[in-house]
N, C-alpha and C. Protein backbone atom coordinates (compact mmCIF):
# COMPACT_ATOMS: atom_id res chain seq x y z
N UNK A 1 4.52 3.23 6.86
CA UNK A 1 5.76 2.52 6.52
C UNK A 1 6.93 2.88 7.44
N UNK A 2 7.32 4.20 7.78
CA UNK A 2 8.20 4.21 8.72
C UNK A 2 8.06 3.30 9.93
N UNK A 3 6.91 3.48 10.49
CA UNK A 3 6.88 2.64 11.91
C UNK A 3 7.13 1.41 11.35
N UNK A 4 6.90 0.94 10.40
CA UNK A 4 7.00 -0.11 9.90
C UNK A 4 8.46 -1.06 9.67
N UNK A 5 9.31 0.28 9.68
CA UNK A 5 10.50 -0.06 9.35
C UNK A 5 11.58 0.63 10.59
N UNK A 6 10.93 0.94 11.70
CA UNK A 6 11.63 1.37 12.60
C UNK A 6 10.90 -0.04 13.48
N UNK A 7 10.25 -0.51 13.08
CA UNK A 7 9.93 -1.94 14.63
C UNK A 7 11.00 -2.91 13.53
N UNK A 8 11.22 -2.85 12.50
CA UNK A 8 12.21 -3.98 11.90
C UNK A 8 12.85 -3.77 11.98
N UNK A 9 13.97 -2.49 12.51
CA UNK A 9 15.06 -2.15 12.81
C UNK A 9 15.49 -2.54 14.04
N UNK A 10 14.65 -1.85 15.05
CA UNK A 10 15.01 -2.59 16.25
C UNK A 10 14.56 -4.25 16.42
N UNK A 11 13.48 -4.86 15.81
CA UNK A 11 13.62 -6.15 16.15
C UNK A 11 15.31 -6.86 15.50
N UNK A 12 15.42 -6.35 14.43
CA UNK A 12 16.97 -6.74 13.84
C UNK A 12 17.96 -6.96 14.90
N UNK A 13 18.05 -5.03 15.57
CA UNK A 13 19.25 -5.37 16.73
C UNK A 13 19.20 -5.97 17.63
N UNK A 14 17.53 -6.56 18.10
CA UNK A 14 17.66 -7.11 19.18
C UNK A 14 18.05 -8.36 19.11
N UNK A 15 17.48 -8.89 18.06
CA UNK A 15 17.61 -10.34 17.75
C UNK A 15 19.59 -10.14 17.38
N UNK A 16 20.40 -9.59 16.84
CA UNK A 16 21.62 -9.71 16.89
C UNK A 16 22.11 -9.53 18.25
N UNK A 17 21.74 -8.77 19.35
CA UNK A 17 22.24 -8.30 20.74
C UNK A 17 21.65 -10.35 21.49
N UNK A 18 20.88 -10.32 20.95
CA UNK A 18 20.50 -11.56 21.83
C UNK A 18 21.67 -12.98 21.33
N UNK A 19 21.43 -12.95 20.06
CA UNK A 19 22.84 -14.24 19.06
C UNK A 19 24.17 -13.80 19.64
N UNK A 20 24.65 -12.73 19.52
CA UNK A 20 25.65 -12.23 20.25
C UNK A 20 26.10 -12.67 21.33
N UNK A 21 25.14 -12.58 22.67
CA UNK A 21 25.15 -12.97 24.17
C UNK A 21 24.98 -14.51 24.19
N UNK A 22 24.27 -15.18 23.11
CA UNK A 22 24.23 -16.67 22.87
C UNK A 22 25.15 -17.27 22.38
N UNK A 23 25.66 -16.57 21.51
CA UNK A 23 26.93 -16.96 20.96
C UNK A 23 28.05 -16.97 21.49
N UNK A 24 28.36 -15.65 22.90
CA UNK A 24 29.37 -16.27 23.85
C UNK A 24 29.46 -17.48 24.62
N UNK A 25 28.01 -18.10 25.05
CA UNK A 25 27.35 -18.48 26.02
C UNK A 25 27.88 -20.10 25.64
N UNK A 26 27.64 -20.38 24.47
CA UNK A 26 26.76 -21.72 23.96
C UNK A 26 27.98 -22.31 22.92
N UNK A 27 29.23 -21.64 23.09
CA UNK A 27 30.49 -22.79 22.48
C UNK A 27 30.33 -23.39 21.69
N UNK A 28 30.08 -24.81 21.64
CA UNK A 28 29.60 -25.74 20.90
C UNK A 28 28.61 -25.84 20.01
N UNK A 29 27.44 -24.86 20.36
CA UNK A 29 26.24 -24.80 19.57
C UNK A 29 26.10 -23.36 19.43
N UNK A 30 26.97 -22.80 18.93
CA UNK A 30 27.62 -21.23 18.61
C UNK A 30 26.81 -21.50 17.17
N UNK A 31 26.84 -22.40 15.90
CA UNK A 31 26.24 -22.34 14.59
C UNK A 31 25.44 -22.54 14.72
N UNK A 32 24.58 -23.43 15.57
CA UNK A 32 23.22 -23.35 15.66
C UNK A 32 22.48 -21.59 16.18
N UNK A 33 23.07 -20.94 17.05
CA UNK A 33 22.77 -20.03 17.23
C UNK A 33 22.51 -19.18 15.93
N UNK A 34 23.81 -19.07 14.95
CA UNK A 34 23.62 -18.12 13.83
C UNK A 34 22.35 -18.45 13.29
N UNK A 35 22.15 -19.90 13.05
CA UNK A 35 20.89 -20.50 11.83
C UNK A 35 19.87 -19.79 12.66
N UNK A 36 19.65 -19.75 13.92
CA UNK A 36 18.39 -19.22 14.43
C UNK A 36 18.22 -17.55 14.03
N UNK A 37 19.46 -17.24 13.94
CA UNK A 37 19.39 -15.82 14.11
C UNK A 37 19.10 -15.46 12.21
N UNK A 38 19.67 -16.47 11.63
CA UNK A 38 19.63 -15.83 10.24
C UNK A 38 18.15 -16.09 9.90
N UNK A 39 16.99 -17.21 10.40
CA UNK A 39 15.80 -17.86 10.46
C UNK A 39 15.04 -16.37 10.63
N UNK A 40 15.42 -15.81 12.21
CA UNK A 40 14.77 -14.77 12.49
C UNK A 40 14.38 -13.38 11.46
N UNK A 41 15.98 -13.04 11.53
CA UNK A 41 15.92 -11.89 10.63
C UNK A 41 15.19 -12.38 9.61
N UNK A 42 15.18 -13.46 8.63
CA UNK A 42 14.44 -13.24 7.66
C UNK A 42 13.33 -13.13 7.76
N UNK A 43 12.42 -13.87 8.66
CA UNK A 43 10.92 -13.20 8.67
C UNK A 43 11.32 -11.59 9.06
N UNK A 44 11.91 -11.08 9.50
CA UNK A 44 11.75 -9.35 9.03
C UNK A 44 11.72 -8.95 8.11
N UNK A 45 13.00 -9.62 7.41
CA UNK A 45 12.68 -9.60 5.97
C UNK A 45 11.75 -9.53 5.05
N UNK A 46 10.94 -10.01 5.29
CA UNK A 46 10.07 -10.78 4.46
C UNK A 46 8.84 -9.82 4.88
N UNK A 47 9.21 -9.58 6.16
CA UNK A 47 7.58 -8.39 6.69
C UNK A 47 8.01 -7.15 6.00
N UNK A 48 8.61 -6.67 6.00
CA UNK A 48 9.19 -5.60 5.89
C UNK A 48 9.30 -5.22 4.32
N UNK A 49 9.49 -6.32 3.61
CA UNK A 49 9.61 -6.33 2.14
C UNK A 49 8.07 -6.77 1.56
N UNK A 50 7.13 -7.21 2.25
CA UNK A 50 5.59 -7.31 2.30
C UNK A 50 5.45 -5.84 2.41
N UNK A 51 5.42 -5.30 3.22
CA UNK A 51 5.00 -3.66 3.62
C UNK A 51 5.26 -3.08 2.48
N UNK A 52 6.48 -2.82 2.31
CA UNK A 52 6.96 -1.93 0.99
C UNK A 52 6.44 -2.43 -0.24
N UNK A 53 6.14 -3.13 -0.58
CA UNK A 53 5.75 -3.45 -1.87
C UNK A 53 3.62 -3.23 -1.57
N UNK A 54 3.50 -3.77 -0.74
CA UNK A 54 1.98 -3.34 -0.22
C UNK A 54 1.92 -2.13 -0.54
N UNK A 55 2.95 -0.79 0.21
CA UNK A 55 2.90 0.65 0.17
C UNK A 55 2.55 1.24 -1.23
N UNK A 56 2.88 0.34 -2.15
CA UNK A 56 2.92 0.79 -3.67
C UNK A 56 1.66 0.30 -4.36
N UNK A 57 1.08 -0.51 -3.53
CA UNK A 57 0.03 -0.66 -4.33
C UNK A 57 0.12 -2.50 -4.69
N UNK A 58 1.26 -3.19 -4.77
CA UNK A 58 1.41 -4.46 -4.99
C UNK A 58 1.15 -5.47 -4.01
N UNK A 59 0.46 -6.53 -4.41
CA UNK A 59 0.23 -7.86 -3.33
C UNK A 59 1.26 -8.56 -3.55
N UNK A 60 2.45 -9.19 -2.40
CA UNK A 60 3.21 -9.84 -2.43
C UNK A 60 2.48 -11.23 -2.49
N UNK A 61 3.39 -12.02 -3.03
CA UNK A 61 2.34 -13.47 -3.07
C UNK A 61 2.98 -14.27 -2.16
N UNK A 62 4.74 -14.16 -1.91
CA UNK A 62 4.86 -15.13 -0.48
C UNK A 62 4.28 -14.49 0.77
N UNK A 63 3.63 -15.53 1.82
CA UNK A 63 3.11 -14.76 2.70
C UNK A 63 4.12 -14.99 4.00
N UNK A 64 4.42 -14.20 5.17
CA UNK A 64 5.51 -14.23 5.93
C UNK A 64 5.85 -15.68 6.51
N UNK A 65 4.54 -16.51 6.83
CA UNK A 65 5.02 -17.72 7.18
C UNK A 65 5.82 -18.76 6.44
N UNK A 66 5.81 -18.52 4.85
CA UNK A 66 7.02 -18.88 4.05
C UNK A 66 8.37 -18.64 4.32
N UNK A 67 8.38 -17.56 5.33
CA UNK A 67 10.51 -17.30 5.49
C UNK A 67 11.23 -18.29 4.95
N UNK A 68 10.90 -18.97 5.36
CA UNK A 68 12.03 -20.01 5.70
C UNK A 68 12.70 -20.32 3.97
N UNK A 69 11.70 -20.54 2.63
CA UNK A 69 11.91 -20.09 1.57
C UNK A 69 13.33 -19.06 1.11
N UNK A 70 12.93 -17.62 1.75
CA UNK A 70 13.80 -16.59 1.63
C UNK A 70 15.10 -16.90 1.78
N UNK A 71 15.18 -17.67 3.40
CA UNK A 71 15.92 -18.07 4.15
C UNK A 71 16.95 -19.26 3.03
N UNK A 72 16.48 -19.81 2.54
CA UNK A 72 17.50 -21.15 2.01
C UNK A 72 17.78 -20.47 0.80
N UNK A 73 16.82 -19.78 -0.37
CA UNK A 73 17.82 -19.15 -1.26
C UNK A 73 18.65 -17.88 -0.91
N UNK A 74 18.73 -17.24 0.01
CA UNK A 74 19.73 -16.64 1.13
C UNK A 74 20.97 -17.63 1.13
N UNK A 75 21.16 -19.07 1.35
CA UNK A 75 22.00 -19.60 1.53
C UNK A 75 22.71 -20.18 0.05
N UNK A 76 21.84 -20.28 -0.38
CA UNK A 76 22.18 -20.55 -2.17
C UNK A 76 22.52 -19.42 -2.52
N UNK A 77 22.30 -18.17 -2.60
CA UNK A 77 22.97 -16.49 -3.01
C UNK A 77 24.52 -16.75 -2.37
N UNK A 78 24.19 -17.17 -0.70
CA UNK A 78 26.01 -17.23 -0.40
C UNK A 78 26.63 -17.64 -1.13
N UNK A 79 26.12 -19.10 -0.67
CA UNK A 79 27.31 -20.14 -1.27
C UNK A 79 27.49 -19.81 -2.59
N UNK A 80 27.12 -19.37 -3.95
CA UNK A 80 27.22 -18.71 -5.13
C UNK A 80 28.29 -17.72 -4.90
N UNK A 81 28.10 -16.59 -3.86
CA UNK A 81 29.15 -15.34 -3.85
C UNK A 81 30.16 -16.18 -3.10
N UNK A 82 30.37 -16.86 -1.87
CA UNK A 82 31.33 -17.46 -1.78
C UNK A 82 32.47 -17.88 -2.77
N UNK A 83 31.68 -18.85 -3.01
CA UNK A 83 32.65 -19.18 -4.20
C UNK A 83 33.19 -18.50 -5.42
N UNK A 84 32.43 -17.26 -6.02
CA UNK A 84 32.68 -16.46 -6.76
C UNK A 84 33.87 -15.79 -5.81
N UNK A 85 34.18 -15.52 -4.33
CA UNK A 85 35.13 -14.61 -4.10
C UNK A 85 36.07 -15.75 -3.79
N UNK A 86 35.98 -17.31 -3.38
CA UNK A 86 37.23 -17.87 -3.33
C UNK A 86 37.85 -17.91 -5.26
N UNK A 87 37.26 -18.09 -6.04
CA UNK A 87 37.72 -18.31 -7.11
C UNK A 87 38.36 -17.40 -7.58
N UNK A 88 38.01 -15.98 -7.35
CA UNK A 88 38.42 -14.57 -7.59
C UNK A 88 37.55 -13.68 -6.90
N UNK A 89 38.19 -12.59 -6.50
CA UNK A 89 37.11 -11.52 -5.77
C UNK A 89 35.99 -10.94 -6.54
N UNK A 90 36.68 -10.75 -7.37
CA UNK A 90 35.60 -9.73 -8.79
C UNK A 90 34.36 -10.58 -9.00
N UNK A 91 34.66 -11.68 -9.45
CA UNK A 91 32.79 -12.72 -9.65
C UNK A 91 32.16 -12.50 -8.46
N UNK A 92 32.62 -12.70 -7.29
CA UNK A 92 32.33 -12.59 -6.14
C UNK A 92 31.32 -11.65 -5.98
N UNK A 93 31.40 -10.66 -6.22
CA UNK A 93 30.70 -9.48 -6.20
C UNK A 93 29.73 -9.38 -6.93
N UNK A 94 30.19 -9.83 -8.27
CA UNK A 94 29.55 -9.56 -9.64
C UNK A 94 28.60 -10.33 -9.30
N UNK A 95 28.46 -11.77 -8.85
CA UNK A 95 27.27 -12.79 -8.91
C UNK A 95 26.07 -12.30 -7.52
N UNK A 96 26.87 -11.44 -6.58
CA UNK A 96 26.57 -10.75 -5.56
C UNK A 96 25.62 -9.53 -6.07
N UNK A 97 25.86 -8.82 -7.06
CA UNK A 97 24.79 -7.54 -7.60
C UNK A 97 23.91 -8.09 -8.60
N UNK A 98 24.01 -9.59 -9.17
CA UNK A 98 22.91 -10.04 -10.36
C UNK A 98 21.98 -10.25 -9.37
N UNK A 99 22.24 -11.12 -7.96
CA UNK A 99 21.12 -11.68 -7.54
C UNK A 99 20.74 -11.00 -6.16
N UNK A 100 21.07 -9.43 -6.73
CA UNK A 100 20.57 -8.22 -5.18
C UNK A 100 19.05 -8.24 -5.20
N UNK A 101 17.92 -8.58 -5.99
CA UNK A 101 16.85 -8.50 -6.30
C UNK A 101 16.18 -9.91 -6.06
N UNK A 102 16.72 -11.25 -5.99
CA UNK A 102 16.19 -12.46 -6.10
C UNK A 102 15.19 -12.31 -4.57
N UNK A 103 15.50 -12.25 -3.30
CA UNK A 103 14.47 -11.97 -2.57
C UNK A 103 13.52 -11.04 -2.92
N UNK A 104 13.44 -10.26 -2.67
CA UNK A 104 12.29 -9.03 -3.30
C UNK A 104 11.39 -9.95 -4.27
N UNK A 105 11.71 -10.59 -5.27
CA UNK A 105 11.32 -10.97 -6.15
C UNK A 105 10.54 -12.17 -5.77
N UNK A 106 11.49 -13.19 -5.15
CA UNK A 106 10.56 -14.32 -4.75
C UNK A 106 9.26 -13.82 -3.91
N UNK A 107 9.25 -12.60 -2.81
CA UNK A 107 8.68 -12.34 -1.69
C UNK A 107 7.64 -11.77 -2.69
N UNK A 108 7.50 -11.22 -3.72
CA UNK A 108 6.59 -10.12 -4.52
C UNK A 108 6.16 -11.70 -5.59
N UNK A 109 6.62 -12.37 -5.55
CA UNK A 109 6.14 -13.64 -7.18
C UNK A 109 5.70 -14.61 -6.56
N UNK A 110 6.48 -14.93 -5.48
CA UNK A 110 6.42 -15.98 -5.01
C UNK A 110 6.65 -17.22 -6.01
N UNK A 111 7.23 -17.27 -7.09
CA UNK A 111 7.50 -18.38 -8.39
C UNK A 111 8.70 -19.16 -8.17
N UNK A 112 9.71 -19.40 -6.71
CA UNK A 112 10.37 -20.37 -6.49
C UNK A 112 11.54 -19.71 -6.02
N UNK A 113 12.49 -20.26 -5.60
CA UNK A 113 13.54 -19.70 -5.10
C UNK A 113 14.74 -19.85 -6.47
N UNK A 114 15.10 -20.65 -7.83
CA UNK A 114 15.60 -20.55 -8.71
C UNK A 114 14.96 -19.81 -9.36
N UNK A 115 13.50 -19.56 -10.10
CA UNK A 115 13.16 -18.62 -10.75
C UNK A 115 13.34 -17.39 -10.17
N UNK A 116 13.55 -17.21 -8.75
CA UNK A 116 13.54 -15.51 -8.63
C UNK A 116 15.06 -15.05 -8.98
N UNK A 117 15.77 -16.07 -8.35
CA UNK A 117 17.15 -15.91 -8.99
C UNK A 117 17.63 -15.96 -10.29
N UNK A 118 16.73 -16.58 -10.94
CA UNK A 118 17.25 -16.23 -12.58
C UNK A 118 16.49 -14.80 -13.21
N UNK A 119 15.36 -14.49 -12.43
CA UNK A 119 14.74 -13.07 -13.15
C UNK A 119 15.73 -12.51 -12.46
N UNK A 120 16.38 -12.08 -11.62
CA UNK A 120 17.29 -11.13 -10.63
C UNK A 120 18.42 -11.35 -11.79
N UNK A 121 18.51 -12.25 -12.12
CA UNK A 121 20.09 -11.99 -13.27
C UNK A 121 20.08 -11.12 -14.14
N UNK A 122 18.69 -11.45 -14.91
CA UNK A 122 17.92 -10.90 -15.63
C UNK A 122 17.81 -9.38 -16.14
N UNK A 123 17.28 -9.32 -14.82
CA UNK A 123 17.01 -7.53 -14.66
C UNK A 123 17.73 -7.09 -14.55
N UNK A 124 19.20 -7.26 -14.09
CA UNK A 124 19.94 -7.02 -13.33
C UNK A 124 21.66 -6.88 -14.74
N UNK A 125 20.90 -7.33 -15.91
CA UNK A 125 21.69 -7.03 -16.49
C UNK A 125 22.82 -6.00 -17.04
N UNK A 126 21.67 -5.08 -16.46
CA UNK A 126 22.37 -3.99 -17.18
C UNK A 126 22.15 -2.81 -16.21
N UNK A 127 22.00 -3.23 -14.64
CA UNK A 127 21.99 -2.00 -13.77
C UNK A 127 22.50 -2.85 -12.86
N UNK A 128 23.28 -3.87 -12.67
CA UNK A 128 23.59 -4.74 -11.97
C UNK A 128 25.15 -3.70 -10.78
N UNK A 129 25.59 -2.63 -11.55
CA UNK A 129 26.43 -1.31 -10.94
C UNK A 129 25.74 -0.40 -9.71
N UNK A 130 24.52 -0.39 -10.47
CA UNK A 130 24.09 0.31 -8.99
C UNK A 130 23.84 -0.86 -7.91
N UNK A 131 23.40 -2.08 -8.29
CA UNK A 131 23.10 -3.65 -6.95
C UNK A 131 24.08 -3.28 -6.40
N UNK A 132 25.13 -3.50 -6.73
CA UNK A 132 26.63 -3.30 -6.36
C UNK A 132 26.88 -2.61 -5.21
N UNK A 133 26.84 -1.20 -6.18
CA UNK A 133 26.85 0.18 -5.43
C UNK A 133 26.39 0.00 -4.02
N UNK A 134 25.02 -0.16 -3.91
CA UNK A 134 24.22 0.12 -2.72
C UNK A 134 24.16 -0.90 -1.65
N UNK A 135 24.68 -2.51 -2.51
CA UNK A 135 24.56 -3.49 -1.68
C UNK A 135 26.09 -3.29 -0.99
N UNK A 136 27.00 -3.18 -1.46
CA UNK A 136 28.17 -2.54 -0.62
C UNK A 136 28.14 -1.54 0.56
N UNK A 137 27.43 -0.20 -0.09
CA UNK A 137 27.50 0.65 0.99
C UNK A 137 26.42 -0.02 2.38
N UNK A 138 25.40 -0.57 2.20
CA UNK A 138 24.71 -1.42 3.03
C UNK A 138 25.64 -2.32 3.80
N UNK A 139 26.26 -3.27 3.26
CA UNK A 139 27.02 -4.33 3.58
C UNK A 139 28.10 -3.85 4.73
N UNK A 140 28.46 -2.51 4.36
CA UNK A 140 29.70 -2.22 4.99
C UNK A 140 28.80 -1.52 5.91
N UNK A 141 28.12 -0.59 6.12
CA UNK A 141 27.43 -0.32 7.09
C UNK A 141 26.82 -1.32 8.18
N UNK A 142 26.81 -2.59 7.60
CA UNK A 142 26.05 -4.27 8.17
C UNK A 142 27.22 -4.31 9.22
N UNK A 143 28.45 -4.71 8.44
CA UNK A 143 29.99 -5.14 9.48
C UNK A 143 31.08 -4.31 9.73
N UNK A 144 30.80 -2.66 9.62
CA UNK A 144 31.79 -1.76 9.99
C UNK A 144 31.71 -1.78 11.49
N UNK A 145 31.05 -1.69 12.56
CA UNK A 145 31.16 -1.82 14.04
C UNK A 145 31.80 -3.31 14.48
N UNK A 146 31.37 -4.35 13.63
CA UNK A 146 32.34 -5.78 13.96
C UNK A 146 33.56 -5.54 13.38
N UNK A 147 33.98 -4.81 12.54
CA UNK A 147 35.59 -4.54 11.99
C UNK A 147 36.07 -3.56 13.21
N UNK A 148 35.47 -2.58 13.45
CA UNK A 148 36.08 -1.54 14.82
C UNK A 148 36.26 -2.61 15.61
N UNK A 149 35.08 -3.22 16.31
CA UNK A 149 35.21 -3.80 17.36
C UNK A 149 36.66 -4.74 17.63
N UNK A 150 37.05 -5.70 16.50
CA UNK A 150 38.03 -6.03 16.22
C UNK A 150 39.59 -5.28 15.65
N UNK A 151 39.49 -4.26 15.58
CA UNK A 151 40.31 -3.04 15.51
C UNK A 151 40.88 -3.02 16.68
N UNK A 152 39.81 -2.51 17.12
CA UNK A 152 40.03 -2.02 19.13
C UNK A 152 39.40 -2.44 19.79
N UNK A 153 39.83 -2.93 20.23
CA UNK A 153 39.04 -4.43 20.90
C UNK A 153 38.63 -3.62 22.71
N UNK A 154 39.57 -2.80 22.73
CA UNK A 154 39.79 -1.86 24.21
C UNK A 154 38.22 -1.00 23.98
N UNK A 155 37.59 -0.69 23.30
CA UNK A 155 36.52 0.08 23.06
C UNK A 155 35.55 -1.63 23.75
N UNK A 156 35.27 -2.91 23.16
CA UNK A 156 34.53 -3.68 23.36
C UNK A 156 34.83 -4.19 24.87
N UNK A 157 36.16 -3.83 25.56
CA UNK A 157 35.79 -3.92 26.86
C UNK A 157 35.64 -2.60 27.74
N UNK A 158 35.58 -1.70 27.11
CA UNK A 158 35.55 -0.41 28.06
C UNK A 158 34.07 -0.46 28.15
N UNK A 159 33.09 -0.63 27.19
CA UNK A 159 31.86 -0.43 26.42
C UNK A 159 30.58 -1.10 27.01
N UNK A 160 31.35 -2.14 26.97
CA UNK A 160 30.69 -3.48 27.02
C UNK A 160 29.31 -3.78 26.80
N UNK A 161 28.15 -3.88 27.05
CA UNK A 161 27.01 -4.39 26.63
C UNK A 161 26.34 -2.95 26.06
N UNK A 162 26.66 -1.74 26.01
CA UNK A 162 26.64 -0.28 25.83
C UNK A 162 27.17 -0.55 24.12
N UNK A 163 28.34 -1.28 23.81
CA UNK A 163 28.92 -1.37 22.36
C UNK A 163 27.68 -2.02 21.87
N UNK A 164 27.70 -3.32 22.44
CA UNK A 164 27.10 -4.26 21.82
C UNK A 164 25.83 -3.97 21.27
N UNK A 165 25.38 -3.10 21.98
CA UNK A 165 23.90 -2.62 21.45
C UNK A 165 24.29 -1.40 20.64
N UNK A 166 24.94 -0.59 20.40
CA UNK A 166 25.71 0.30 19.70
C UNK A 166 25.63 -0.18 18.11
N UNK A 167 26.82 -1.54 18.01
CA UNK A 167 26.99 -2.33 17.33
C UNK A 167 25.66 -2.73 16.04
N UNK A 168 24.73 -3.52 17.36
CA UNK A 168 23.88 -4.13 16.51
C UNK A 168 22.54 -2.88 15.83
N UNK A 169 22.41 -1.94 16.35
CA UNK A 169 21.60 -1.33 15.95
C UNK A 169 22.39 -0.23 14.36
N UNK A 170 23.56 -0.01 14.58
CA UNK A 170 24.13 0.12 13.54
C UNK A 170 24.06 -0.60 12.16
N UNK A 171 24.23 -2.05 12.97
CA UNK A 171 24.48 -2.77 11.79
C UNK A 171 23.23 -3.13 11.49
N UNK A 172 22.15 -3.01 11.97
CA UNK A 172 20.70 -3.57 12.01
C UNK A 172 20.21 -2.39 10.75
N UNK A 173 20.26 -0.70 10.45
CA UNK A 173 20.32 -0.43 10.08
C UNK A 173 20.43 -0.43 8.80
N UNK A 174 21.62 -0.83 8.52
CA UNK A 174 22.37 -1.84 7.21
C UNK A 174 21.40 -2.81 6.42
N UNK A 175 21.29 -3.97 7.69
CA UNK A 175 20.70 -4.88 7.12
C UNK A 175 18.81 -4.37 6.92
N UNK A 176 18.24 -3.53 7.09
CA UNK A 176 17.41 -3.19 7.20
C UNK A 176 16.99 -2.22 5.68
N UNK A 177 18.14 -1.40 5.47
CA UNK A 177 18.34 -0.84 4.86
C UNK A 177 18.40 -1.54 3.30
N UNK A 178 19.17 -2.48 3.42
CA UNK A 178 19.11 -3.62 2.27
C UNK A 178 17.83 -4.07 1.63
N UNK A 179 17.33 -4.29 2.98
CA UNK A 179 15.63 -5.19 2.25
C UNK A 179 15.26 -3.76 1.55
N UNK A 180 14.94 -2.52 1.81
CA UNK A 180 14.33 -1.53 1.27
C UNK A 180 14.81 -1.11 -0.10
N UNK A 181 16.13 -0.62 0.12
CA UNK A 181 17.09 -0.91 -1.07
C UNK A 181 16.73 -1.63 -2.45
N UNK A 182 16.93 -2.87 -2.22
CA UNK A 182 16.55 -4.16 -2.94
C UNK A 182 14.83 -3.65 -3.54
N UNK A 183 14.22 -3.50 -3.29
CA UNK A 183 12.43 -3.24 -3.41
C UNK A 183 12.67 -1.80 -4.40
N UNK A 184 13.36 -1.14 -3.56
CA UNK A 184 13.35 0.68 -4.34
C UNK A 184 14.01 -0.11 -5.61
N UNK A 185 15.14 -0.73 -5.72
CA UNK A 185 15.79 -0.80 -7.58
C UNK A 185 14.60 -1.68 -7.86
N UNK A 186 14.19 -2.78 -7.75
CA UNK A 186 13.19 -3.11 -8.76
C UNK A 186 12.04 -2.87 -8.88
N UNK A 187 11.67 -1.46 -8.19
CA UNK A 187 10.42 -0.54 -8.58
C UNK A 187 11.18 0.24 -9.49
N UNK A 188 11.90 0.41 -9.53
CA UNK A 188 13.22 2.17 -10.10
C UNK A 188 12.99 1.22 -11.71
N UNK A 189 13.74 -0.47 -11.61
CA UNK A 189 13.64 -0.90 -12.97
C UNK A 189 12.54 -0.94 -13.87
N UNK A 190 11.42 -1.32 -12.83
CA UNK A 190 10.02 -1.56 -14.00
C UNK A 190 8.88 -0.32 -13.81
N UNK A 191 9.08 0.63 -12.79
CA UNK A 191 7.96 1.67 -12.70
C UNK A 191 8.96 2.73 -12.87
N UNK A 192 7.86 4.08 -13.20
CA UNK A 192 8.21 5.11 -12.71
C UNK A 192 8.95 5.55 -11.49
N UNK A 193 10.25 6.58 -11.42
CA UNK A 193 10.37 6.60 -9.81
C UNK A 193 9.83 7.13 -9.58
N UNK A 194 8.98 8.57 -9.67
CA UNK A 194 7.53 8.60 -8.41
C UNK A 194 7.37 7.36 -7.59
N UNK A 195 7.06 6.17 -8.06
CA UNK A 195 6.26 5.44 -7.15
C UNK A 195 7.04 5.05 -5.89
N UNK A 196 8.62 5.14 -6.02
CA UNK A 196 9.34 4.78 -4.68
C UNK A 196 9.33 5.86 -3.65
N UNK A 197 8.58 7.24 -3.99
CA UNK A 197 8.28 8.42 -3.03
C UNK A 197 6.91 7.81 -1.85
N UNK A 198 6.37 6.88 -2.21
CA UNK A 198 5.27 6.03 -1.67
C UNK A 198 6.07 5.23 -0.54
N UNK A 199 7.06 4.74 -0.70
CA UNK A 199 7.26 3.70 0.10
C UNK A 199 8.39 4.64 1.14
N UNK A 200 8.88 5.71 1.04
CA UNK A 200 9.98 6.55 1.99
C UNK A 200 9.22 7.52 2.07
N UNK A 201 8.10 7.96 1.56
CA UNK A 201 7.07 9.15 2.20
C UNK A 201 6.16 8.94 2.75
């Protein structure tokens, strides 16, 4: 599992170091770039959250060539927290830690992209503080080098392609960190924790 999760780490930053350099490049088709990049990462996702749940002993039932699945209720989770933080910040969040589990879940059930999101509410009822917790400290670990970078912007030209890879492997981290995250609470909810010593040992 480590190697496992050190080739998804670096495929993460690379694939952000590459959207990055595309995204200066390509102006006009700057959003098409993200969709590719958010396309990508999720098959890591999805490998990576296969592995860990494999490690324990469980057969995931989506198989990686499904991403794209992950990928659109990914965009249904936004647009949900979106709007929970234009309406007020607090839902924002709140609808953000019910549905920290809906991937994991679809990737391990494979039973739809609304059913995984309604068991994620679910479970999530009443430990929905720690989703929170961890999906924050993740999150901010995801976009603390794009907040510097924009801080001090004199670091992103002193740096230059030296940051950028700095940057993304930081934040790759994060996002890496999340998929694992996500898998450890809903083993933590329905097993013993022994069994999450399987998937980090």
């Amino acid at each position: 599992m480590p190697g496992t999760v050190l080739v998804g780490w670096l495929a993460t930053a690379v694939a952000g170091v590459a959207s990055d350099v595309a995204f200066e490049r390509m102006g006009d088709a700057a959003s098409f770039v993200l969709i590719v990049y958010g396309i990508l990462i999720t098959f890591v996702q999805v490998w990576i959250t296969r592995e860990a749940f494999e490690q324990v002993g469980v057969t995931p039932a989506l198989p990686v060539v499904n991403s794209l699945s992950v990928y659109l209720q990914g965009l249904l989770i936004g647009l949900g927290v979106v709007l929970g933080l234009v309406l007020f910040i607090l839902p924002g969040f709140y609808v953000f830690a019910r549905w920290y589990l809906a991937s994991a879940l679809l990737v391990r059930d494979g039973g739809g992209r609304r059913a995984a999101m309604r068991q994620s509410w679910d479970m999530l009822a009443a430990h929905w503080p720690a989703a929170l917790g961890v999906g924050l400290i993740l999150g901010v670990l995801s976009v603390a080098p794009l907040v510097v970078g924009e801080v001090a912007p004199a670091l992103v030209a002193e740096y230059g392609f030296g940051w950028l890879l700095a940057t993304n492997l930081v934040a790759a981290a994060g996002i890496v960190g999340g998929y694992l995250a996500a898998v450890s609470l809903l083993l933590n909810i329905e097993q013993p924790a022994p069994a999450l010593q399987e998937i980090f040992g």
